[in-house]
C-alpha atoms as a PDB file:
ATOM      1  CA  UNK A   1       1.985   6.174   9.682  1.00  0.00           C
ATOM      2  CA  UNK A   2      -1.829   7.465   9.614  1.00  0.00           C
ATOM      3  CA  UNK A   3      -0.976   9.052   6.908  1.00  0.00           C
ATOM      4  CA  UNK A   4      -0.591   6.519   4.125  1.00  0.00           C
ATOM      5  CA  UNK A   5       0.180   3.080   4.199  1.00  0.00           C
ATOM      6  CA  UNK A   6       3.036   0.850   2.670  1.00  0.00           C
ATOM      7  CA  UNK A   7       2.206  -2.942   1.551  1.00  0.00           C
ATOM      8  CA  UNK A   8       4.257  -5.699  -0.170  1.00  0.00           C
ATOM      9  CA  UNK A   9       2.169  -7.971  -3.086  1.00  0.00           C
ATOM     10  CA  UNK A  10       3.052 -11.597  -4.094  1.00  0.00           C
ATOM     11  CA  UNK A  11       1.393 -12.049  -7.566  1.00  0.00           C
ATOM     12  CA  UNK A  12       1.698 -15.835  -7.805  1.00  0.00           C
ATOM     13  CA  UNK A  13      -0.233 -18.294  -9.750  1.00  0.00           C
ATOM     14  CA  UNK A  14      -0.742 -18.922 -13.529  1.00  0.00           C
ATOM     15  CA  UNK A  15      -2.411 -16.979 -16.502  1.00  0.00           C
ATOM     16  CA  UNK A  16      -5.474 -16.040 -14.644  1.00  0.00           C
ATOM     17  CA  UNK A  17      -3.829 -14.249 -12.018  1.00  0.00           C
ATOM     18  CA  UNK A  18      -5.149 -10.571 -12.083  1.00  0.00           C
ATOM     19  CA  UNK A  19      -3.029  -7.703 -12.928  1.00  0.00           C
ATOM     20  CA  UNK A  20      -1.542  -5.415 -10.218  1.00  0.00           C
ATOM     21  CA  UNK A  21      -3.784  -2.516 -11.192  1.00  0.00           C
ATOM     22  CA  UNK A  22      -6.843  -4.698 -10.542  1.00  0.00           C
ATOM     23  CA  UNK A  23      -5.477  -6.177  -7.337  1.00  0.00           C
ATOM     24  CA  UNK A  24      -5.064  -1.875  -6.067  1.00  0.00           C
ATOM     25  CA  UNK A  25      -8.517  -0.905  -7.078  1.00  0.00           C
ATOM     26  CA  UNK A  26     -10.170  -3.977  -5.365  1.00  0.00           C
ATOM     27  CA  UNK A  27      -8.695  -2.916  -2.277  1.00  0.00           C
ATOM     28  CA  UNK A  28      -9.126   0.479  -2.568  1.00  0.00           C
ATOM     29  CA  UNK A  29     -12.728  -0.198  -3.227  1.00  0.00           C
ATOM     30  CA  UNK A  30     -13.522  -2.654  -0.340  1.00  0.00           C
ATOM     31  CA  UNK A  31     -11.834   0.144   2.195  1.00  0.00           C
ATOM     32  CA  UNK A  32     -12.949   2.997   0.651  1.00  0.00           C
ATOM     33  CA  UNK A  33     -16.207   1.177   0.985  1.00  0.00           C
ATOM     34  CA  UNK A  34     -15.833   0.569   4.928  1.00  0.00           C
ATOM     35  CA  UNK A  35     -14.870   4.163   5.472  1.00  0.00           C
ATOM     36  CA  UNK A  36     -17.595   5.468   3.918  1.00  0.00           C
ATOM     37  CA  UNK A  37     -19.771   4.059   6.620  1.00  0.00           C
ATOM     38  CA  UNK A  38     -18.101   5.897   9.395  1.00  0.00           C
ATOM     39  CA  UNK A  39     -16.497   8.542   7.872  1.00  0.00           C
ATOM     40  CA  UNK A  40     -16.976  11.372   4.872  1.00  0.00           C
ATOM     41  CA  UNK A  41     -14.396  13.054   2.582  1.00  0.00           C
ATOM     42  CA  UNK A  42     -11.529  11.478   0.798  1.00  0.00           C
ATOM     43  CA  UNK A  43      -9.393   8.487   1.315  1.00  0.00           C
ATOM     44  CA  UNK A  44      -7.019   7.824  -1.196  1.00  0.00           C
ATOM     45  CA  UNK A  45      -5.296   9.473  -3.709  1.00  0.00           C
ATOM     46  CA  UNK A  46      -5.132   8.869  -7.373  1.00  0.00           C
ATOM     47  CA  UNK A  47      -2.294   7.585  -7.924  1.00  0.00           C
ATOM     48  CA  UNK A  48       0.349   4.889  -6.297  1.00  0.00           C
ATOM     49  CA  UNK A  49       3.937   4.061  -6.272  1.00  0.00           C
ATOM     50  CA  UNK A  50       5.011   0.855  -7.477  1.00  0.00           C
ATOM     51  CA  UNK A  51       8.076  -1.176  -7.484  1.00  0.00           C
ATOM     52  CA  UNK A  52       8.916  -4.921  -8.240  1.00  0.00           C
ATOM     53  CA  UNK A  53      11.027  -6.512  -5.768  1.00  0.00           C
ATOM     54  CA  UNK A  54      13.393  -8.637  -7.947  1.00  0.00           C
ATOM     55  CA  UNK A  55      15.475 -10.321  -5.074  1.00  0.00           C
ATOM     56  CA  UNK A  56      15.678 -11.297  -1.193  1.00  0.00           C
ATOM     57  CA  UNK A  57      18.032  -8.882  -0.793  1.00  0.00           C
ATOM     58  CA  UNK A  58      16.129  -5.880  -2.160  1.00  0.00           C
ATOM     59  CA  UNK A  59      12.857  -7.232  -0.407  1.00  0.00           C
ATOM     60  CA  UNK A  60      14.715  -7.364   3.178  1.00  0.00           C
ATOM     61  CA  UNK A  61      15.420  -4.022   2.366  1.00  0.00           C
ATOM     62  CA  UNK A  62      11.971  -2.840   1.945  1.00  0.00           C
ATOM     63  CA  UNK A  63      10.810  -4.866   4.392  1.00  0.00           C
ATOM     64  CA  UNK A  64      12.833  -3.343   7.162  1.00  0.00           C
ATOM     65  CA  UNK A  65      12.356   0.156   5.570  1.00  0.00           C
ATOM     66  CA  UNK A  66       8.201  -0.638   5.954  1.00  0.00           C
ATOM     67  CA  UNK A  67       9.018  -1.655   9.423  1.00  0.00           C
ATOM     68  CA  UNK A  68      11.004   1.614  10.787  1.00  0.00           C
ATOM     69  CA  UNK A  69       8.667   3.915   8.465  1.00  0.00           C
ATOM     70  CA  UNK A  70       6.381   5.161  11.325  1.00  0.00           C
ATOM     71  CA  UNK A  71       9.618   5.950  13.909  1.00  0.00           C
ATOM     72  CA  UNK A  72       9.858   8.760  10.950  1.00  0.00           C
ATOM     73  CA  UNK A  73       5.927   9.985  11.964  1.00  0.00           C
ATOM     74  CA  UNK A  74       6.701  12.665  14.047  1.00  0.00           C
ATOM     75  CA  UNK A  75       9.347  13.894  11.305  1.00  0.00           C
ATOM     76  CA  UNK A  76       6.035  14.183   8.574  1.00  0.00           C
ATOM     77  CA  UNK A  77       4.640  17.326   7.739  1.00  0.00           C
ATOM     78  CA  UNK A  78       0.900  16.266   8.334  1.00  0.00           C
ATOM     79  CA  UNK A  79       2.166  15.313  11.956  1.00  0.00           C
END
């Protein structure tokens, strides 16, 4: 979708693994960063959904959700 984007995050590792919100503004930083060179205006939004994936079952789920989201494209109202 060109619209927004969907992305699944493994947080492994010990203590010194960084928290989720940290992990969402680096990113957001480094692409908001990129754009910025080509581009003008706003990229993301405030504000993001979250949701822990607590089994395989629930993550195949998402996963294949993720996969079929941009069939739905045409069906958006910013299409």
């Amino acid at each position: 979708m060109p619209n927004h984007i969907h992305i699944i995050i493994q947080i492994t590792g010990g203590q010194r693994r960084p928290p989720l919100q940290r992990i969402i503004q680096r990113f957001k930083s480094a692409t908001t960063n990129k754009y910025f060179m080509y581009n003008k205006g706003k990229l993301w939004q405030r504000n993001y959904y979250e949701h822990i994936i607590r089994n395989e079952k629930e993550y195949l789920l998402i996963k294949q959700y993720i996969q079929n989201n941009p069939l739905n494209w045409e069906k958006d109202k910013y299409y």
